[in-house]
N, C-alpha and C. Protein backbone atom coordinates (compact mmCIF):
# COMPACT_ATOMS: atom_id res chain seq x y z
N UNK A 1 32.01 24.46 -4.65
CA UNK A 1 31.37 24.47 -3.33
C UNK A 1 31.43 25.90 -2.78
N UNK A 2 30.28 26.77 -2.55
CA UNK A 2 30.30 27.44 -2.29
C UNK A 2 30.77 27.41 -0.35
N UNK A 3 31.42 28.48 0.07
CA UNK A 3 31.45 28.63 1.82
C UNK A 3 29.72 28.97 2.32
N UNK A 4 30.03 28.29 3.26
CA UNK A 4 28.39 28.91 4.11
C UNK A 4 27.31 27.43 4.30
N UNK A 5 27.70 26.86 3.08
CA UNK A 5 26.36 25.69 2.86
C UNK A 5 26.76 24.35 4.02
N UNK A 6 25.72 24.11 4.36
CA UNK A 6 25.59 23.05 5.58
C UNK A 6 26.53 22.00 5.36
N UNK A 7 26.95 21.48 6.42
CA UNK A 7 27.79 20.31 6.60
C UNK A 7 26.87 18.85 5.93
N UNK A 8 25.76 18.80 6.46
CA UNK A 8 24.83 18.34 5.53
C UNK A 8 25.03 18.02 4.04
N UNK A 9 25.22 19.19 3.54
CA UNK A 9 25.10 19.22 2.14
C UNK A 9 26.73 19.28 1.39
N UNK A 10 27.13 19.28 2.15
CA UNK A 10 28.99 18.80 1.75
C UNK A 10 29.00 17.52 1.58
N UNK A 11 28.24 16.80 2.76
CA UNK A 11 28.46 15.32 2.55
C UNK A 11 28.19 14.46 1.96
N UNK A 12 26.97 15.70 1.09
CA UNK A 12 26.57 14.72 0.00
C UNK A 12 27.18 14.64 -1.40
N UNK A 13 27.06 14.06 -2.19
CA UNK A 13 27.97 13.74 -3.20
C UNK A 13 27.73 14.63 -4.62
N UNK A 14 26.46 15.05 -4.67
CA UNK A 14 26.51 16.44 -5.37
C UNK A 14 25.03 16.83 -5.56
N UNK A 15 24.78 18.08 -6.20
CA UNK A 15 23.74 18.70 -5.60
C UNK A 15 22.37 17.95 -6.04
N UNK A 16 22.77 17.11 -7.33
CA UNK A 16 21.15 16.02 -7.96
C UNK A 16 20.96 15.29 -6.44
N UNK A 17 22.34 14.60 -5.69
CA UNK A 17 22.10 13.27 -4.89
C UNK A 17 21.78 14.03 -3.13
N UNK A 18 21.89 15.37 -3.15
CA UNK A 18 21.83 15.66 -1.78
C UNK A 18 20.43 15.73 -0.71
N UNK A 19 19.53 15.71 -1.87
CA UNK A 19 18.16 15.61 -1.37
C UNK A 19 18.02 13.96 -1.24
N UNK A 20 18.41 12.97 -2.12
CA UNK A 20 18.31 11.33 -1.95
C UNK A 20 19.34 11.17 -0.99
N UNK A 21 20.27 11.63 -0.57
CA UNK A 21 21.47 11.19 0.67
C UNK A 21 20.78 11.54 1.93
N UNK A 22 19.70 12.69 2.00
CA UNK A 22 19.19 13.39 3.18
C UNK A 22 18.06 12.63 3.32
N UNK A 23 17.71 12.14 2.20
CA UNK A 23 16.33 11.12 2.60
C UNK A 23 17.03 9.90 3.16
N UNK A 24 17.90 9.55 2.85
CA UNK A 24 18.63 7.98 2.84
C UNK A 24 18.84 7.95 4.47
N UNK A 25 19.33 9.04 4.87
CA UNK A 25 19.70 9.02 5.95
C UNK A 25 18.59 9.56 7.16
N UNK A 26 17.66 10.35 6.33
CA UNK A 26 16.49 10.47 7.93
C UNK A 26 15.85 9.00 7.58
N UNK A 27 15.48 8.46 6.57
CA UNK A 27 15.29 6.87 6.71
C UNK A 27 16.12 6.37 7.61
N UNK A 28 17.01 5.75 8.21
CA UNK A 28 17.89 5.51 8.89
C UNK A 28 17.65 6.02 10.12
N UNK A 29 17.92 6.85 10.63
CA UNK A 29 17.52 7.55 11.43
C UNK A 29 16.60 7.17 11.79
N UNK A 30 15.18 7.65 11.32
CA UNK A 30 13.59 7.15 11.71
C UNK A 30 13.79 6.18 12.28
N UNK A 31 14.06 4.84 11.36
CA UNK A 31 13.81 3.30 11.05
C UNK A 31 14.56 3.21 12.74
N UNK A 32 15.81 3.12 13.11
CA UNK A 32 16.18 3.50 14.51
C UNK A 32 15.70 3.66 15.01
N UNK A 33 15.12 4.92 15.04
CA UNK A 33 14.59 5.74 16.76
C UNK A 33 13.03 4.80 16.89
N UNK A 34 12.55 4.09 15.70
CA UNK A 34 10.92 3.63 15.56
C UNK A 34 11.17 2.39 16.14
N UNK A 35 12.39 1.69 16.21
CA UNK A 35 12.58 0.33 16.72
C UNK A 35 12.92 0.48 18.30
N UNK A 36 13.68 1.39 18.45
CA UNK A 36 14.19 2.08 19.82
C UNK A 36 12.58 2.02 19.96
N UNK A 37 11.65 3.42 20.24
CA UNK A 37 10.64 3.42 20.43
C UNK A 37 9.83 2.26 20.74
N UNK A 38 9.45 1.44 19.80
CA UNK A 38 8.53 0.22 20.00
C UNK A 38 9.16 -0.66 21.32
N UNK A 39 10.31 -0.42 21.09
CA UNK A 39 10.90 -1.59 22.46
C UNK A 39 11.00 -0.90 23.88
N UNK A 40 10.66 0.12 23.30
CA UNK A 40 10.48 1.14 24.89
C UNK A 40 8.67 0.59 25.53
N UNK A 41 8.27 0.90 24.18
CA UNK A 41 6.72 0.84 24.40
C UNK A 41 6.04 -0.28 24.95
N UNK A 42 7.20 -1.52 24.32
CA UNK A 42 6.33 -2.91 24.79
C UNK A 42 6.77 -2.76 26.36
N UNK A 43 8.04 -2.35 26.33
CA UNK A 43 8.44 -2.75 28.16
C UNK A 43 7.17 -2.08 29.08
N UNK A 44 7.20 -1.05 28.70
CA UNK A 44 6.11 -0.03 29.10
C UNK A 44 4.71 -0.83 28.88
N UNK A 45 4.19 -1.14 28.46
CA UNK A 45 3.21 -1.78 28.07
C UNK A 45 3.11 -2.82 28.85
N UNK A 46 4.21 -3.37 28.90
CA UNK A 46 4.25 -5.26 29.21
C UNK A 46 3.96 -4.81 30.87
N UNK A 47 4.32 -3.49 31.55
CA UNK A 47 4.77 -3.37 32.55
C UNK A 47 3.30 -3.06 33.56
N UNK A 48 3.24 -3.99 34.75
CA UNK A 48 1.95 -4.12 35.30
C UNK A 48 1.51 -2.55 36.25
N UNK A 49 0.33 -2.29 35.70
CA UNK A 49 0.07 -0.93 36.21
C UNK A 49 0.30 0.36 35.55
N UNK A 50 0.31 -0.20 34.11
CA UNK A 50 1.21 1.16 33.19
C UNK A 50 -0.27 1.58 32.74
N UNK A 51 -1.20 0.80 32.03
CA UNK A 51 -2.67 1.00 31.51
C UNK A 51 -3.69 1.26 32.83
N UNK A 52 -3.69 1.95 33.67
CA UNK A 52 -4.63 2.11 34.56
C UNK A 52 -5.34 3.06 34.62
């Protein structure tokens, strides 16, 4: 392990899996914030006077 390289890339388990751990996890991430989002949107939506 070289010093300097991202905390990111420490955590991953070695350098083949660090690009599939970084996907694994902005999947995750996304999949979250897209469900967060949608349930923001319906309230917003559902909410009288929001489409005017």
């Amino acid at each position: 392990m070289r010093p300097g390289i991202t905390a990111a890339g420490t955590a991953a388990a070695g350098p083949g899996r660090s690009a599939i751990g970084a996907l694994n996890n902005a999947g995750r991430i996304f999949a979250e914030f897209d469900c967060r989002w949608i349930r923001v949107a319906n309230l917003g939506l559902r909410r009288p006077g929001f489409n005017t």
